[in-house]
C-alpha atoms as a PDB file:
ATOM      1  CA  UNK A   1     -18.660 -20.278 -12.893  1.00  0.00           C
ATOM      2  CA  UNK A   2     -16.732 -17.347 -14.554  1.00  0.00           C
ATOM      3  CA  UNK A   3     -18.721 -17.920 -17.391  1.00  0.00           C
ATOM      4  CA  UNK A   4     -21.890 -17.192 -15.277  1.00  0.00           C
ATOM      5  CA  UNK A   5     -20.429 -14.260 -13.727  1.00  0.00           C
ATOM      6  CA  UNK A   6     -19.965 -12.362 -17.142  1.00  0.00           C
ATOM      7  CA  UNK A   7     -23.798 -13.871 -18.422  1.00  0.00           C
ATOM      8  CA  UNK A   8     -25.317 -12.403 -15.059  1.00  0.00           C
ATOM      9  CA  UNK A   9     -23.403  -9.225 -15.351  1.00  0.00           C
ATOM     10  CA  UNK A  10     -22.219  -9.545 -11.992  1.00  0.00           C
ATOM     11  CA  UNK A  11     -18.381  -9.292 -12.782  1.00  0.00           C
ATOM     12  CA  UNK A  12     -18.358  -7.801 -16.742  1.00  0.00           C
ATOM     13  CA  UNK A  13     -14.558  -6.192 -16.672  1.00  0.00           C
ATOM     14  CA  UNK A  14     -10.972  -6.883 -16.155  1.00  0.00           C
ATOM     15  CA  UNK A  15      -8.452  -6.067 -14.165  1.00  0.00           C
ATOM     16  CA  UNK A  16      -4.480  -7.094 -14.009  1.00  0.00           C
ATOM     17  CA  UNK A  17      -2.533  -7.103 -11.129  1.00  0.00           C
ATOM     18  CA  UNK A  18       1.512  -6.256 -11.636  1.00  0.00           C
ATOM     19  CA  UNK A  19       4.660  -5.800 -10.657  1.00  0.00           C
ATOM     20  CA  UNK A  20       6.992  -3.303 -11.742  1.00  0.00           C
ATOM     21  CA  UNK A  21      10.821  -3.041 -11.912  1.00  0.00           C
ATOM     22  CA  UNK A  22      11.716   0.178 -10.624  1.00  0.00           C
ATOM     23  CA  UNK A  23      15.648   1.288 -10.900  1.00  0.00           C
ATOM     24  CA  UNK A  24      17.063   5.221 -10.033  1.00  0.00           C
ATOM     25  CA  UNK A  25      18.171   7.189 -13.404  1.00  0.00           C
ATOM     26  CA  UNK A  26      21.858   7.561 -14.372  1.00  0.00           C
ATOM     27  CA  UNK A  27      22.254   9.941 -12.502  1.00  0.00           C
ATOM     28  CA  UNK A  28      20.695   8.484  -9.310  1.00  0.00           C
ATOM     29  CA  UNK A  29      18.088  11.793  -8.767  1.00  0.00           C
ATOM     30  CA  UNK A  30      14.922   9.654 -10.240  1.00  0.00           C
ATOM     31  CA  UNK A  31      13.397   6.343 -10.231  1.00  0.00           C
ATOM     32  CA  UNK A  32      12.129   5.173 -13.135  1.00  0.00           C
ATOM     33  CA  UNK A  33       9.549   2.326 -13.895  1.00  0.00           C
ATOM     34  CA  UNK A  34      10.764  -0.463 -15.993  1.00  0.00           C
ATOM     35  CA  UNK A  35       9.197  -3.420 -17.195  1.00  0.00           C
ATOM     36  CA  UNK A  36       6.158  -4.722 -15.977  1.00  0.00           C
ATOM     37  CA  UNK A  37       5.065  -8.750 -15.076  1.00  0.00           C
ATOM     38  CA  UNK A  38       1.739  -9.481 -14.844  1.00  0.00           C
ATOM     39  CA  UNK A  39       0.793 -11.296 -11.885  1.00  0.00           C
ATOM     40  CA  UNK A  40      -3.122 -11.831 -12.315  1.00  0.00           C
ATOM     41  CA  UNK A  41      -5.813 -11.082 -14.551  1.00  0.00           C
ATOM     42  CA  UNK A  42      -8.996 -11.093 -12.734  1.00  0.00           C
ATOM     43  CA  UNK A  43     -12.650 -10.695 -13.146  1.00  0.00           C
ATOM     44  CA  UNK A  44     -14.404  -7.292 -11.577  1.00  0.00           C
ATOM     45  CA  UNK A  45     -17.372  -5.542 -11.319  1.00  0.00           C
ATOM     46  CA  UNK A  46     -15.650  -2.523 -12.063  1.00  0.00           C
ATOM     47  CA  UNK A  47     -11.770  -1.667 -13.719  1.00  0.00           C
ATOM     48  CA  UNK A  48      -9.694   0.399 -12.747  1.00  0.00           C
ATOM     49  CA  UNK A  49      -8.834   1.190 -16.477  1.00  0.00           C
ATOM     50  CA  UNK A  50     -11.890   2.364 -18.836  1.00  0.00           C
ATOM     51  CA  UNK A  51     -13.118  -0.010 -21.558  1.00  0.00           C
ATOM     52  CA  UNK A  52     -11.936  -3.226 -19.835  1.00  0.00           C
ATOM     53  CA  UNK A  53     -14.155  -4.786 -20.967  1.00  0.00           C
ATOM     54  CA  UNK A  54     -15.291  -8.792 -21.509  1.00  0.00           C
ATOM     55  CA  UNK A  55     -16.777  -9.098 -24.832  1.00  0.00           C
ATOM     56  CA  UNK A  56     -17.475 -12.529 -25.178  1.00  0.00           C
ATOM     57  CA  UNK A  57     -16.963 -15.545 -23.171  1.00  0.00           C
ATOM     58  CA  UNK A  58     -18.527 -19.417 -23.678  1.00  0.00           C
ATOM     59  CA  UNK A  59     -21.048 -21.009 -22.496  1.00  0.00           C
ATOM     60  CA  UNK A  60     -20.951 -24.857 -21.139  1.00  0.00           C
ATOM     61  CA  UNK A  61     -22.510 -26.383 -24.385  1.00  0.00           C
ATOM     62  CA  UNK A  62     -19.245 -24.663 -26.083  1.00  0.00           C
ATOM     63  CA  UNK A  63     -21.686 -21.619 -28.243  1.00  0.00           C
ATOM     64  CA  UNK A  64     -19.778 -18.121 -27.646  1.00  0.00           C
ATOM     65  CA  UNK A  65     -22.126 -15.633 -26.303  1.00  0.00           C
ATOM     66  CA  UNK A  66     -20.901 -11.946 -26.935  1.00  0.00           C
ATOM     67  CA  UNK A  67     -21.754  -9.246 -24.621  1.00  0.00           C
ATOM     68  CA  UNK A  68     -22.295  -5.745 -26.550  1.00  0.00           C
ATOM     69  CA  UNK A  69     -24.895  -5.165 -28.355  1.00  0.00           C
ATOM     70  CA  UNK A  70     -23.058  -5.238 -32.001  1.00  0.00           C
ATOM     71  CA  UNK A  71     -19.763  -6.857 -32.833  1.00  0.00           C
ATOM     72  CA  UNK A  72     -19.197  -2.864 -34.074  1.00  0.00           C
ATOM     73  CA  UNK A  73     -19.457  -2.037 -29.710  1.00  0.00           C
ATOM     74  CA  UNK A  74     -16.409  -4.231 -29.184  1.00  0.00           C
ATOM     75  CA  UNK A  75     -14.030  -2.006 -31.326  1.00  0.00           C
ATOM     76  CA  UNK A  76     -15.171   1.146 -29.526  1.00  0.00           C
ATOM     77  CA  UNK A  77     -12.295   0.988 -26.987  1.00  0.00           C
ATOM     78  CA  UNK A  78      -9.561   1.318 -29.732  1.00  0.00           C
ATOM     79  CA  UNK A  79      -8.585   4.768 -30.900  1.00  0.00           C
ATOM     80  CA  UNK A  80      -7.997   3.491 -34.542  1.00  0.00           C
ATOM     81  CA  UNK A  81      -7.229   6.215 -36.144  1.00  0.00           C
END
Protein backbone atom coordinates (compact mmCIF):
# COMPACT_ATOMS: atom_id res chain seq x y z
CA UNK A 1 0.00 0.00 0.00
CA UNK A 2 2.84 2.48 0.94
CA UNK A 3 4.50 1.33 -1.93
CA UNK A 4 1.52 2.54 -4.11
CA UNK A 5 1.29 5.72 -2.38
CA UNK A 6 4.93 6.83 -3.39
CA UNK A 7 4.29 5.13 -7.30
CA UNK A 8 0.98 7.30 -7.53
CA UNK A 9 2.63 10.32 -6.11
CA UNK A 10 0.00 10.72 -3.72
CA UNK A 11 2.24 10.75 -0.49
CA UNK A 12 6.12 11.35 -2.08
CA UNK A 13 7.85 12.89 1.33
CA UNK A 14 8.63 12.28 4.89
CA UNK A 15 7.97 13.48 7.91
CA UNK A 16 9.16 12.46 11.70
CA UNK A 17 7.32 13.05 14.59
CA UNK A 18 9.51 13.72 18.07
CA UNK A 19 9.94 14.34 21.31
CA UNK A 20 12.32 16.51 22.87
CA UNK A 21 14.01 16.68 26.32
CA UNK A 22 13.85 20.09 27.40
CA UNK A 23 15.84 21.07 30.84
CA UNK A 24 16.40 25.08 32.19
CA UNK A 25 20.27 26.26 31.79
CA UNK A 26 22.64 26.37 34.80
CA UNK A 27 21.59 29.09 35.70
CA UNK A 28 17.82 28.38 35.58
CA UNK A 29 17.00 31.76 33.14
CA UNK A 30 16.66 29.39 29.82
CA UNK A 31 15.39 26.18 28.66
CA UNK A 32 17.28 24.43 26.47
CA UNK A 33 16.39 21.51 24.01
CA UNK A 34 18.18 18.32 24.53
CA UNK A 35 18.05 15.20 22.84
CA UNK A 36 15.52 14.22 20.60
CA UNK A 37 13.47 10.50 20.22
CA UNK A 38 11.83 9.87 17.29
CA UNK A 39 8.43 8.75 17.68
CA UNK A 40 7.20 8.18 13.94
CA UNK A 41 8.32 8.47 10.56
CA UNK A 42 5.46 8.89 8.31
CA UNK A 43 4.50 9.23 4.76
CA UNK A 44 3.10 12.91 3.49
CA UNK A 45 2.08 14.71 0.72
CA UNK A 46 4.02 17.48 1.81
CA UNK A 47 7.19 17.91 4.70
CA UNK A 48 7.53 20.11 6.83
CA UNK A 49 11.38 20.07 6.15
CA UNK A 50 12.56 20.75 2.35
CA UNK A 51 14.06 17.86 0.36
CA UNK A 52 12.31 15.07 2.34
CA UNK A 53 12.15 13.33 -0.03
CA UNK A 54 11.39 9.32 -0.99
CA UNK A 55 13.74 8.32 -3.60
CA UNK A 56 13.09 4.91 -4.13
CA UNK A 57 10.87 2.39 -2.68
CA UNK A 58 9.93 -1.48 -4.03
CA UNK A 59 7.57 -2.75 -5.79
CA UNK A 60 5.60 -6.22 -4.91
CA UNK A 61 7.61 -8.39 -7.47
CA UNK A 62 10.75 -7.11 -5.23
CA UNK A 63 12.37 -4.58 -8.52
CA UNK A 64 13.28 -1.06 -6.79
CA UNK A 65 11.67 1.69 -8.62
CA UNK A 66 13.46 5.14 -8.00
CA UNK A 67 11.60 8.28 -8.10
CA UNK A 68 13.84 11.29 -9.59
CA UNK A 69 14.58 11.50 -12.71
CA UNK A 70 18.55 10.63 -12.40
CA UNK A 71 20.24 8.83 -9.55
CA UNK A 72 22.39 12.45 -9.79
CA UNK A 73 18.53 14.20 -8.44
CA UNK A 74 18.79 12.13 -5.27
CA UNK A 75 22.09 13.82 -4.04
CA UNK A 76 20.67 17.30 -4.64
CA UNK A 77 19.46 17.65 -1.01
CA UNK A 78 23.05 17.35 0.44
CA UNK A 79 25.18 20.46 0.65
CA UNK A 80 28.43 18.42 -0.10
CA UNK A 81 30.72 20.72 -0.20
Amino acid sequence: MCAGLVRDGIAAELSLGYQVDVKHSEKGEKLQAGEKHVLEVSLVRKGAREACYITAYEEENGRTKFTRTSQADIWNCFDLS
